[in-house]
Protein backbone atom coordinates (compact mmCIF):
# COMPACT_ATOMS: atom_id res chain seq x y z
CA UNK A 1 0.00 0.00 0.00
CA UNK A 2 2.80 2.48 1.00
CA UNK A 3 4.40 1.48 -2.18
CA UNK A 4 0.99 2.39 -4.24
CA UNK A 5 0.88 5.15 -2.73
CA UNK A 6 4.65 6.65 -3.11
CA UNK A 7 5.00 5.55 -6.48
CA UNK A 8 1.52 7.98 -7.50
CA UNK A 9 2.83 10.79 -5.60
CA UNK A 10 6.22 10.67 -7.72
CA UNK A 11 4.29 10.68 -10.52
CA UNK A 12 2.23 13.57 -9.66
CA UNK A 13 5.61 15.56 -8.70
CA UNK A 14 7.26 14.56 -11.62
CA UNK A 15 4.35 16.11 -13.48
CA UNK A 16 3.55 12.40 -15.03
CA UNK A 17 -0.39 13.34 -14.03
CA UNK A 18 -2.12 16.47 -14.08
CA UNK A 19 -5.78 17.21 -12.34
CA UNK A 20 -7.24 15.74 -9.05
CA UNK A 21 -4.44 13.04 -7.46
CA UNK A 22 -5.88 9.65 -7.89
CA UNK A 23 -6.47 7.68 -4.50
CA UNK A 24 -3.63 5.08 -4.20
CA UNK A 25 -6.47 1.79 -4.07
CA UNK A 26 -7.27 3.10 -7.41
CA UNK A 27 -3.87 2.20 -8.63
CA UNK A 28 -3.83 -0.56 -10.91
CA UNK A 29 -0.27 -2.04 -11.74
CA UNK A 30 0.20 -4.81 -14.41
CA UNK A 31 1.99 -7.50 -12.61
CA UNK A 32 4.86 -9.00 -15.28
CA UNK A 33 5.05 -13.21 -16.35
CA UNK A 34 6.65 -15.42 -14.03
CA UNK A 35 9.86 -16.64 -15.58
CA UNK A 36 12.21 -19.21 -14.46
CA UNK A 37 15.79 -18.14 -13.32
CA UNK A 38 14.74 -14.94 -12.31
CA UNK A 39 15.65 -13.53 -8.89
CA UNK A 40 12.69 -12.24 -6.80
CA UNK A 41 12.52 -10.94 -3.62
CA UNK A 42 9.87 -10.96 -0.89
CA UNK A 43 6.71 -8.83 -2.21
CA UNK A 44 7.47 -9.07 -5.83
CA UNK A 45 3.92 -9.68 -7.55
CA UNK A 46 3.95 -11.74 -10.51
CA UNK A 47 1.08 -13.05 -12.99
CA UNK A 48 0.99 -16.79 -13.64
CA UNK A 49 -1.63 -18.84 -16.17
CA UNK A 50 -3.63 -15.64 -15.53
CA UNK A 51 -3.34 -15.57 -11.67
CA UNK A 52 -1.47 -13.05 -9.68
CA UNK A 53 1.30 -14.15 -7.15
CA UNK A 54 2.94 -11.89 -3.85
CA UNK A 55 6.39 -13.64 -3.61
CA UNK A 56 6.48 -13.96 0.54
CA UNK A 57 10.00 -15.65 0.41
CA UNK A 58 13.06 -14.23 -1.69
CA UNK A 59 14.62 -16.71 -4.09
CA UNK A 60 15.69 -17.27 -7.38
CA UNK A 61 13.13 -19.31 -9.44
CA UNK A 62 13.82 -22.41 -11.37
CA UNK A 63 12.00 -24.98 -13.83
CA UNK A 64 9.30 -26.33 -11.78
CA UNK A 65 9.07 -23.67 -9.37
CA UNK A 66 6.10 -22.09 -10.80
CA UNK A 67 3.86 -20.01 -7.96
CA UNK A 68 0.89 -22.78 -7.41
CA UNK A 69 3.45 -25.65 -7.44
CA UNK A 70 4.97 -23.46 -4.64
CA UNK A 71 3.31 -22.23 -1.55
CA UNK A 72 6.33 -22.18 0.42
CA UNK A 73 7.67 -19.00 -2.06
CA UNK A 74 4.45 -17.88 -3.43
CA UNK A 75 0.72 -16.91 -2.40
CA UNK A 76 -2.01 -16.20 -4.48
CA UNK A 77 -3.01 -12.14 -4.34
CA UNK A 78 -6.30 -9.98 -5.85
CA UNK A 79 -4.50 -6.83 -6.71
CA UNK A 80 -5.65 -5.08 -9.80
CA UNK A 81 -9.74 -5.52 -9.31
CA UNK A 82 -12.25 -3.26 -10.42
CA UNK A 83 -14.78 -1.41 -8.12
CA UNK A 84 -18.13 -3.07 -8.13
CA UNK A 85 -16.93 -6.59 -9.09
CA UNK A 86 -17.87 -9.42 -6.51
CA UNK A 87 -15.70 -10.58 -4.19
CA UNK A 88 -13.35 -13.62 -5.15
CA UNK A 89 -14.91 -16.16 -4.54
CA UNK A 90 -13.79 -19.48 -2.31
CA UNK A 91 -11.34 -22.31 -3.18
CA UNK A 92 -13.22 -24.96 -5.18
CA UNK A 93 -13.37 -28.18 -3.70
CA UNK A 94 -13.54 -31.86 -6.00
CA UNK A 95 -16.75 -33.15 -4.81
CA UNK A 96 -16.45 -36.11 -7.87
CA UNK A 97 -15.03 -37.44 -10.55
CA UNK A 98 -15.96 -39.99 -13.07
CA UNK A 99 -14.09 -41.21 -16.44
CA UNK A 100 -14.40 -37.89 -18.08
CA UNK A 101 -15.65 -35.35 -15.69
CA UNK A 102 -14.84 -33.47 -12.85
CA UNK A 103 -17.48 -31.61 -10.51
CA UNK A 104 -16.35 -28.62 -8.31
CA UNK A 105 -17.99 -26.59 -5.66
CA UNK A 106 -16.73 -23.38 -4.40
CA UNK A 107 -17.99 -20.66 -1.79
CA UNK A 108 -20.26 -17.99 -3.20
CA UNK A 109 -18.93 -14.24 -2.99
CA UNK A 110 -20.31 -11.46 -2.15
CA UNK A 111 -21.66 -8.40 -3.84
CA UNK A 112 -23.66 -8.42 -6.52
CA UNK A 113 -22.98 -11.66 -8.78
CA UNK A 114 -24.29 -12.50 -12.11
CA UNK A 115 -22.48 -15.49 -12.26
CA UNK A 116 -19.02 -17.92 -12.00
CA UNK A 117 -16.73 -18.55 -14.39
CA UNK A 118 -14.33 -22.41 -13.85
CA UNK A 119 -11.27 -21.45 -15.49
CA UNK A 120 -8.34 -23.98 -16.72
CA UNK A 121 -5.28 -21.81 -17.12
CA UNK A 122 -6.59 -18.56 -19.62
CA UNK A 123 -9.56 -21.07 -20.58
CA UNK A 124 -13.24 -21.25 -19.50
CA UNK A 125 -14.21 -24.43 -19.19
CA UNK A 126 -17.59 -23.92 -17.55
CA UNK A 127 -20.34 -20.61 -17.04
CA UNK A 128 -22.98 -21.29 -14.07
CA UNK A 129 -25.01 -19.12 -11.66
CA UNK A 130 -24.59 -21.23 -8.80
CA UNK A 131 -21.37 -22.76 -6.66
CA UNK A 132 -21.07 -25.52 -8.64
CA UNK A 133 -20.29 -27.15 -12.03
CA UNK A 134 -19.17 -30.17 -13.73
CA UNK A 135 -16.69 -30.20 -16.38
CA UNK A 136 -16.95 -32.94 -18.62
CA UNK A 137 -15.96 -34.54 -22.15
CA UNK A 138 -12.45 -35.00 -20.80
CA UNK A 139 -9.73 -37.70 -21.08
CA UNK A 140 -9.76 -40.73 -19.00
CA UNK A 141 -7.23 -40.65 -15.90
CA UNK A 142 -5.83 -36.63 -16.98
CA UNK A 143 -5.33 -34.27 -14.54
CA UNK A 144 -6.67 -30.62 -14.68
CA UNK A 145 -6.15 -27.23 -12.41
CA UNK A 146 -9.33 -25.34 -11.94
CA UNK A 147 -9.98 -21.48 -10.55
CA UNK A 148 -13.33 -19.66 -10.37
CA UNK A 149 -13.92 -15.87 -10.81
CA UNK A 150 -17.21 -14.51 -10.42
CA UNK A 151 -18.93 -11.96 -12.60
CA UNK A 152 -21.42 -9.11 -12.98
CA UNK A 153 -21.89 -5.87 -15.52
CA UNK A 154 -18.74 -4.41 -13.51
CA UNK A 155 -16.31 -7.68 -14.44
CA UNK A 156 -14.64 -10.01 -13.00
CA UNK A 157 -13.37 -11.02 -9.67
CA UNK A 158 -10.19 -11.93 -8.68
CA UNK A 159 -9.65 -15.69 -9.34
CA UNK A 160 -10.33 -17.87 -6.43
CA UNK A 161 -7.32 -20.29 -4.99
CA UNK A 162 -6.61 -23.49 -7.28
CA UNK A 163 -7.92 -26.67 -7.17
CA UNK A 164 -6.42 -29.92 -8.99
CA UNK A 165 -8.66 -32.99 -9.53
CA UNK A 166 -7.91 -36.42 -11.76
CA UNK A 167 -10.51 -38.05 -13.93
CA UNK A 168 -10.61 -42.02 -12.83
CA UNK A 169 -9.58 -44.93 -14.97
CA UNK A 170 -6.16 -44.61 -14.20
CA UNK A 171 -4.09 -48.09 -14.63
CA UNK A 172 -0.91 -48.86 -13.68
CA UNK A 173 2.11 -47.04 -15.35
CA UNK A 174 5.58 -48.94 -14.62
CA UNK A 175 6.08 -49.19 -10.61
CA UNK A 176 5.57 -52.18 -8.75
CA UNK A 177 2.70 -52.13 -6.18
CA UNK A 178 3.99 -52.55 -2.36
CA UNK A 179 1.64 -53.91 0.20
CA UNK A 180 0.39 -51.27 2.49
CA UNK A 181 3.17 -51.15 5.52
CA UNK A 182 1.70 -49.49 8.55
CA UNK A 183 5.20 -48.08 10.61
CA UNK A 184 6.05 -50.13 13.21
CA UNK A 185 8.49 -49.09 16.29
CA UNK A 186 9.86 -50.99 18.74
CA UNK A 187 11.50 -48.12 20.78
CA UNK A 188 8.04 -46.54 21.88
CA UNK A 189 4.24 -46.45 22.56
CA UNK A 190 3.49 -50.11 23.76
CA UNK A 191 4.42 -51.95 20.17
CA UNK A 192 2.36 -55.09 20.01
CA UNK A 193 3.51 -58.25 18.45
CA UNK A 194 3.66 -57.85 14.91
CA UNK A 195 2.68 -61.33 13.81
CA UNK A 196 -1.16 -60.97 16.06
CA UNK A 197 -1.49 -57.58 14.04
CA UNK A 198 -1.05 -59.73 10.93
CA UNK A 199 -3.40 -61.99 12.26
CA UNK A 200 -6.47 -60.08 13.01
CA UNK A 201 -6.16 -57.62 10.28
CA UNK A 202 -4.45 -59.71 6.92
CA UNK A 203 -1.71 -56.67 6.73
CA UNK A 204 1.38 -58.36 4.98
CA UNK A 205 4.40 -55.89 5.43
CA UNK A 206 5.11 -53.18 7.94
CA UNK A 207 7.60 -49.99 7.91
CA UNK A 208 10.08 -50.46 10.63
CA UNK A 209 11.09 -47.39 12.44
CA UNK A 210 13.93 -45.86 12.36
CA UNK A 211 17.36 -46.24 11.75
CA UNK A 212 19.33 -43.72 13.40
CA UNK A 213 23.27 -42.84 13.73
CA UNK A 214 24.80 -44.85 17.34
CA UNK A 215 27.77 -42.23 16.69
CA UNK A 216 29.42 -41.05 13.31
CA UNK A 217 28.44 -43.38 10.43
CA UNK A 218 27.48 -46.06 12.54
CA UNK A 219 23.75 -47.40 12.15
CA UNK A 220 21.32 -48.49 14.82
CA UNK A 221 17.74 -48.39 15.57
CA UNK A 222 17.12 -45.46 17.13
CA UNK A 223 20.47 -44.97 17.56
CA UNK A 224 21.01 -47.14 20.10
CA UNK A 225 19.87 -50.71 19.67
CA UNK A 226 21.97 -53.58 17.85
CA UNK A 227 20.81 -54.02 13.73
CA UNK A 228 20.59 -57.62 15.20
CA UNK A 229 19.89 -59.55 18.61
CA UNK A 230 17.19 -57.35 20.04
CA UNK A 231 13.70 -56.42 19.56
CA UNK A 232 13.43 -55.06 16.44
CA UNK A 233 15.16 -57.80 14.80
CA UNK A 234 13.10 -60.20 16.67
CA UNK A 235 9.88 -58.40 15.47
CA UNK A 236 11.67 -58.73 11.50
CA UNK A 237 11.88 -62.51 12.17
CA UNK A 238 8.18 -62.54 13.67
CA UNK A 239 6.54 -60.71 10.45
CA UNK A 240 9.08 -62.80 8.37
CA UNK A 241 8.00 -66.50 9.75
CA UNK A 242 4.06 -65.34 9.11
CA UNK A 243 4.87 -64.22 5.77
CA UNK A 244 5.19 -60.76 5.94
CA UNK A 245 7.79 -58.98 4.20
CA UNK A 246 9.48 -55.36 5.56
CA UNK A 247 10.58 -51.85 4.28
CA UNK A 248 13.19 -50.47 6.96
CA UNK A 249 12.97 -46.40 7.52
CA UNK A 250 16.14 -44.82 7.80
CA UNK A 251 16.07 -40.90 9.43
CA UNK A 252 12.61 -39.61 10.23
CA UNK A 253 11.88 -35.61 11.76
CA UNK A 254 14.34 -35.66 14.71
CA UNK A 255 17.43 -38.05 16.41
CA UNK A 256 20.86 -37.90 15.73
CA UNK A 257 20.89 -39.35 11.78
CA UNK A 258 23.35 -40.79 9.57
CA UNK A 259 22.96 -38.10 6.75
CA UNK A 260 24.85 -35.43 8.46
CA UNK A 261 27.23 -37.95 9.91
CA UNK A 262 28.45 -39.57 7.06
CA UNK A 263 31.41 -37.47 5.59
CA UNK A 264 30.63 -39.10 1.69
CA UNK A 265 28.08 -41.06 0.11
CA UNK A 266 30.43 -44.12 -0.47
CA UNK A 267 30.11 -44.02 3.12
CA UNK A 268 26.22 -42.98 3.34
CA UNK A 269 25.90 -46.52 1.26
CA UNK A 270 28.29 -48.29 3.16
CA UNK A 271 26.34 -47.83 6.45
CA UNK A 272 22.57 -48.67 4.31
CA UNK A 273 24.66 -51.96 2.83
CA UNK A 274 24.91 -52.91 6.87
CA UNK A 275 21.10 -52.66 7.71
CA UNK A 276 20.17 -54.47 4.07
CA UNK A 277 22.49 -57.48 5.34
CA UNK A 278 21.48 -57.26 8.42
CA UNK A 279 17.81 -57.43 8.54
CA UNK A 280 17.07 -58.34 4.70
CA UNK A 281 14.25 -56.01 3.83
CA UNK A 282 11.85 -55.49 0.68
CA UNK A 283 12.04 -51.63 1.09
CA UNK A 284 14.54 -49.12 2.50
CA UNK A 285 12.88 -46.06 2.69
CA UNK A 286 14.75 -42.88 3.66
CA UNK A 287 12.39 -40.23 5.46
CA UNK A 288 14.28 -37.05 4.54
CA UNK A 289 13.30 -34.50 7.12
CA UNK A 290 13.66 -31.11 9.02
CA UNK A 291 16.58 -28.76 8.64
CA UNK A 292 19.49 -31.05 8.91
CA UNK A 293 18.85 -33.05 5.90
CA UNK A 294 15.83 -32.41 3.39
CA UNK A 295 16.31 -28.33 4.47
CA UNK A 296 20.34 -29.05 3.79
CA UNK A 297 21.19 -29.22 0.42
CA UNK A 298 25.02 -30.72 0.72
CA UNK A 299 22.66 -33.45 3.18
CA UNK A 300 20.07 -34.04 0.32
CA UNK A 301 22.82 -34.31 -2.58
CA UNK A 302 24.58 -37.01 -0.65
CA UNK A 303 22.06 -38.88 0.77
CA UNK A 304 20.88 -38.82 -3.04
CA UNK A 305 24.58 -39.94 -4.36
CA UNK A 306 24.39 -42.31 -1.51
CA UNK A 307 21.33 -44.07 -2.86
CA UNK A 308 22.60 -44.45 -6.26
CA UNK A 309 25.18 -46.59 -4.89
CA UNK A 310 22.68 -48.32 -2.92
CA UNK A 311 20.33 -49.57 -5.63
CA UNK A 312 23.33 -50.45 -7.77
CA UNK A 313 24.37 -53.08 -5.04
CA UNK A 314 20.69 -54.23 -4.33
CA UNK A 315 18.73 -53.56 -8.01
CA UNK A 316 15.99 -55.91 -5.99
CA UNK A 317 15.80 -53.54 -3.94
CA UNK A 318 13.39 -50.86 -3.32
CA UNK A 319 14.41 -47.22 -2.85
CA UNK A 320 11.38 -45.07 -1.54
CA UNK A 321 12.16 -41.17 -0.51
CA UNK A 322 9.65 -39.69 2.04
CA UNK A 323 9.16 -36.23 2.70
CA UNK A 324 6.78 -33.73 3.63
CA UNK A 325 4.27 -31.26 2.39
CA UNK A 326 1.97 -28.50 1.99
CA UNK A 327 -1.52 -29.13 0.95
CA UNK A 328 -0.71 -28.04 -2.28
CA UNK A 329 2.20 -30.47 -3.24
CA UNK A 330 5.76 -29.99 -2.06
CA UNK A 331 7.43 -27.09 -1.17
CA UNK A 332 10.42 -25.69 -2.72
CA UNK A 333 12.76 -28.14 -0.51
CA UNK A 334 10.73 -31.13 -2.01
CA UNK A 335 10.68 -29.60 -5.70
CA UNK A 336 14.53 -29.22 -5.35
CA UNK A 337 14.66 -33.11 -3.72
CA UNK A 338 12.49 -34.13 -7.00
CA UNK A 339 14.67 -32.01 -9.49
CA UNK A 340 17.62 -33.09 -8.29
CA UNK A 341 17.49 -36.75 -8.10
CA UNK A 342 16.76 -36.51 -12.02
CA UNK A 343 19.46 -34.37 -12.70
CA UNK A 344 21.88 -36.80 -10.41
CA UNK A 345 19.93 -39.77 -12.04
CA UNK A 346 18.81 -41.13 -9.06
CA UNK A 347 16.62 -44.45 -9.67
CA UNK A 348 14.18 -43.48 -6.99
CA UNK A 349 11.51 -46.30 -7.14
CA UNK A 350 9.21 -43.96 -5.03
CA UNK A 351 8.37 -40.29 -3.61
CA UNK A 352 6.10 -40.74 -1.11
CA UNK A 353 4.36 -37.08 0.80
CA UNK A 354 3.60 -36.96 4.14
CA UNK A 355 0.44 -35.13 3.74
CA UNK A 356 0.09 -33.98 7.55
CA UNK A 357 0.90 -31.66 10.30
CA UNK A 358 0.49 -28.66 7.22
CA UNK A 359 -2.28 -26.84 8.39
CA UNK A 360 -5.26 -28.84 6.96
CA UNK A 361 -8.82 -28.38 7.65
CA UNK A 362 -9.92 -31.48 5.65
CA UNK A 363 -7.47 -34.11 5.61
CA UNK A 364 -9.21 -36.20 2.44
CA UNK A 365 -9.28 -33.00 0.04
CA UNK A 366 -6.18 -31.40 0.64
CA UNK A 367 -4.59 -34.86 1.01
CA UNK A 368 -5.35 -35.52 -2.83
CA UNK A 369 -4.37 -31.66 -3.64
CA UNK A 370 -1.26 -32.30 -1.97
CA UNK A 371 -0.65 -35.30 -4.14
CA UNK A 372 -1.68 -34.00 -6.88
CA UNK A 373 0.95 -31.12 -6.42
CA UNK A 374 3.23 -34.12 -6.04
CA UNK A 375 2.44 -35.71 -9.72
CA UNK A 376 2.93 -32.61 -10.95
CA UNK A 377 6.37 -32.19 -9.79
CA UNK A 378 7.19 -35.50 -11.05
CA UNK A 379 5.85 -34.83 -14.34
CA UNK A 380 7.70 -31.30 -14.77
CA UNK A 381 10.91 -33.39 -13.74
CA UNK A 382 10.74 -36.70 -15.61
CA UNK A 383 8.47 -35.87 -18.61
CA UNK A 384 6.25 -38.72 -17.37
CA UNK A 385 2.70 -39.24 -17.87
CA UNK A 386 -0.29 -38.76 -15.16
CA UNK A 387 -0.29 -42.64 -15.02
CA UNK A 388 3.53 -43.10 -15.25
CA UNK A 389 3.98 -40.42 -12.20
CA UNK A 390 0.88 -41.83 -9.95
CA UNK A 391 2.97 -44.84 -10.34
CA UNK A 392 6.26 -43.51 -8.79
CA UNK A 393 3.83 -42.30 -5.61
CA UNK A 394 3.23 -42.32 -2.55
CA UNK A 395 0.81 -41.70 0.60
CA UNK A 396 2.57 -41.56 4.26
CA UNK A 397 -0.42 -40.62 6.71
CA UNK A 398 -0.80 -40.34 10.42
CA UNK A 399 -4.15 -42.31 12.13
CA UNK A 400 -6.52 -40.00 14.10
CA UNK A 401 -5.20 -36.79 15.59
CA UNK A 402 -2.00 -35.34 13.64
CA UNK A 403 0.39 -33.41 16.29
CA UNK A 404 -1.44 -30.31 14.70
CA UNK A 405 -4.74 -31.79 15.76
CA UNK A 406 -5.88 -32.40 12.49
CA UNK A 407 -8.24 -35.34 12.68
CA UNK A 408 -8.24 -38.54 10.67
CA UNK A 409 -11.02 -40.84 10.92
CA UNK A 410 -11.30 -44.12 9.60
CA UNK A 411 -13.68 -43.35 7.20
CA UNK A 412 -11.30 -40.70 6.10
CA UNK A 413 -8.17 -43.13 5.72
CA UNK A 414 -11.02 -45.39 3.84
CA UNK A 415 -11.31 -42.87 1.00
CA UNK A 416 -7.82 -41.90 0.70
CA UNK A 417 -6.49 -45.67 0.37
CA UNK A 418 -9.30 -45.79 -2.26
CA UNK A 419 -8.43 -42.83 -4.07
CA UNK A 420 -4.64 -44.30 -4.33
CA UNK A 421 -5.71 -47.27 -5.94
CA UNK A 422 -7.52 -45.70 -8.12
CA UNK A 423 -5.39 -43.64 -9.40
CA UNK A 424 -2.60 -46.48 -9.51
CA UNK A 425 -0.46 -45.16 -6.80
CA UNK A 426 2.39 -47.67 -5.57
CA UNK A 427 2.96 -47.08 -1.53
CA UNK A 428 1.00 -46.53 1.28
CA UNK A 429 1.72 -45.96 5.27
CA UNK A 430 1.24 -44.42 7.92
CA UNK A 431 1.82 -43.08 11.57
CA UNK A 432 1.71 -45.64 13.51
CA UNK A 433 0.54 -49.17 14.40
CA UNK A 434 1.58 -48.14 17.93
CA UNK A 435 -1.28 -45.52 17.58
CA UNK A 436 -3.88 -47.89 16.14
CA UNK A 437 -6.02 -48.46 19.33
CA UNK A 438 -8.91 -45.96 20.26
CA UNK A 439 -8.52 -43.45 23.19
CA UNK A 440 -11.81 -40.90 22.52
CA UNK A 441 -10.16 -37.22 23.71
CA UNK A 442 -6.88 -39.19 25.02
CA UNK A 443 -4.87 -36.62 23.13
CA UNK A 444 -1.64 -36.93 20.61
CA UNK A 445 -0.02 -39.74 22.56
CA UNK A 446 2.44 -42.65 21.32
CA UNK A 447 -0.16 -45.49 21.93
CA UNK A 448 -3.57 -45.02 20.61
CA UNK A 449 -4.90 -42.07 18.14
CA UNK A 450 -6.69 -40.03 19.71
CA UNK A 451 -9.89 -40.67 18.44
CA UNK A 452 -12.77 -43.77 19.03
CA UNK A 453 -11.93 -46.46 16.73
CA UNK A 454 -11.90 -50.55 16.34
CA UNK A 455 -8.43 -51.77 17.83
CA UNK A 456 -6.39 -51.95 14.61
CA UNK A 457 -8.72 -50.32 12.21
CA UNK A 458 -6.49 -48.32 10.39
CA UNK A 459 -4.26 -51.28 9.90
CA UNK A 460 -6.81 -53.23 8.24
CA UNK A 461 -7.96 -50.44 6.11
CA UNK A 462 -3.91 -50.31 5.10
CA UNK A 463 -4.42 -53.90 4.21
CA UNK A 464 -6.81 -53.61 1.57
CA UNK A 465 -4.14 -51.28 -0.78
């Protein structure tokens, strides 16, 4: 605003406008094309597939960086409306989707409103005089990015916040399916025996937790029990003699990890090469978290160098990457993780999200935005296809109340494992079997969720991926 309003003024003394001064709101400036390798600084406004961006973090942008794939560096501004025009209207929300249509609803706006416009990019796709519309006659399994504006004699509104929806059909495009693996650990909230899980629930694999540094490149769980001899080996051989199989988590949000303390990535592999001989799992899957490794790029390059040496020694395998989100798709740490491990040619098999603890008010919706945001990525990267990208994906959630006190229910976990196999994805998890026993208004804790549920419901929902 001061900015408006200094910039007119300088005008007027420059003698740039004569007559009455012009109120600074009145000030309309035409915000200039986002561009890759550009350096912007906090406050910059930029215009993007005809929506306007505030920059809120200073960078310098790169391919697949673009403001909505961004919410970390970007956030989505009115500037520039007209007087008289209705107010912008709400984010649309995917209430369906069938082979070739998507229906949206959206918040009305106020002021006077002849109408709402669905946009795709520059495009209208659909003119309706309620808060809702379906857009049809489109592809089987495509993906498509939606805003609303709203409309009377004066114009237009600003465009609402985006939405991204997929079209069903999808099939299978190259990954191999893993059985849903609940995480598992031993070191905390009253772990039951793996093998009556399996039992009453028909869950096959589970995602021990978590390989830590015991000192310098040295792995243990948690940092401090034996890779063999002790419990969590004992629950490997448990899940093991029932059938089970097991992907082993290496890092996770906090603990002292073996990322920072491994001086190369020869040695980053050497200490993975221990736990794979040790404990012989399906999976390793490396949870790349908080400031000391996914926020540190020297971490995240050789952790990444780390597991191309890794998957060279064990092509059988499997190399999953977890990481978190906003509920728009990964932030610019995760972009960069994405970008990177194509440019060091990383043979990820899988990028799974952690689509929690990011400030959601409805867990299902934002949880398929979020992934969404994450295909995306993957396609900008890799040049992939909706149906090649769903297949290199993943879902990581956490059962009943997040730390953030966002709330999953059953029901909830129910129609995101459907919507992954639906869409083809290839892993699915979530925090924690520990937690999977009801405790109505028992609070965050390490044992139960939270929440009233059936004593290993979420398990058995995980089962049926």
């Amino acid at each position: 605003m001061f900015l408006a309003l200094a910039a007119a003024l300088a005008m007027i003394g420059a003698g740039l406008v004569t007559g009455a001064p012009v109120a600074h709101s009145a000030v309309v400036f035409a915000a200039p094309q986002w561009q890759a390798w550009t350096s912007y600084t906090a406050g910059t406004r930029v215009t993007y597939n005809g929506v306007d961006y505030e920059c809120v973090q200073s960078h310098t942008s790169q391919p697949g960086w673009e403001p909505p794939n961004v919410p970390a560096l970007w956030k989505v501004v009115s500037g520039g409306q007209n007087p008289g025009v209705p107010s912008t209207p709400g984010t649309p929300t995917v209430t369906g989707t069938t082979n070739s249509s998507i229906s949206l609803s959206w918040g009305g706006s106020s002021g006077t409103v002849t109408g709402y416009r669905v946009y795709e990019g520059g495009t209208v796709r659909a003119t309706v005089t309620g808060t809702s519309a379906s857009i049809g006659s489109l592809g089987t399994c495509t993906t498509h990015t939606y805003t609303v504006r709203a409309y009377n004699s004066a114009g237009e509104s600003a465009a609402s916040g985006q939405v991204t929806g997929t079209t069903s059909g999808c099939t299978g495009g190259g990954g191999d399916k893993m059985p849903g693996a609940p995480y598992l650990y031993m070191g905390w909230g009253n772990p039951p025996a793996p093998a009556s899980v399996m039992s009453a629930t028909g869950v096959k694999s589970f995602t021990m937790a978590f390989i830590l540094s015991s000192g310098g490149c040295t792995p243990a769980w948690d940092g401090q029990r034996p890779l063999t001899g002790g419990a969590d080996a004992q629950a490997i051989s448990a899940i093991k003699n029932a059938g089970g199989s097991v992907q082993i988590s290496f890092g996770g949000w906090q603990g002292n990890k073996l990322g920072p303390n491994c001086a190369t990535p020869a040695a980053f592999a050497g200490a993975v090469q221990q736990v794979i001989n040790a404990v012989g799992p399906a999976v390793v899957d490396f949870d790349i978290e908080n400031t000391d490794e996914f926020e540190n790029y020297t971490v995240q390059d050789r952790i990444l160098n780390g597991l191309k040496i890794v998957k060279q020694n064990n092509p059988n395998v499997k190399v999953v990457v977890t990481f978190g989100t906003t509920t728009s798709g990964p932030n610019a740490h995760g972009i960069r993780l994405i970008n990177q491990s194509k440019a060091l040619g990383v043979p990820i098999d899988n990028y799974t999200i952690m689509p929690f603890d990011f400030g959601s008010s409805n867990i299902y919706q934002d949880t398929v935005n979020a992934s969404e945001g994450l295909k995306n990525a993957l396609k900008n990267a890799f040049g992939w296809t909706d149906a090649q990208a769903y297949a290199r994906m993943g879902i990581s959630g956490m059962n009943g109340l997040s730390d953030q006190q966002e709330l999953t229910t059953p029901a909830t976990w129910t129609q995101i494992r459907d919507w992954a196999k639906a869409r083809g994805l290839t892993r699915l998890a979530y925090w924690s079997v520990n937690r999977d026993r009801s405790c109505p208004g028992g609070g965050v804790v390490s044992n139960c969720s939270g929440i009233s549920q059936g004593e290993w419901e979420f398990t058995r929902i995980t089962a049926g991926f």
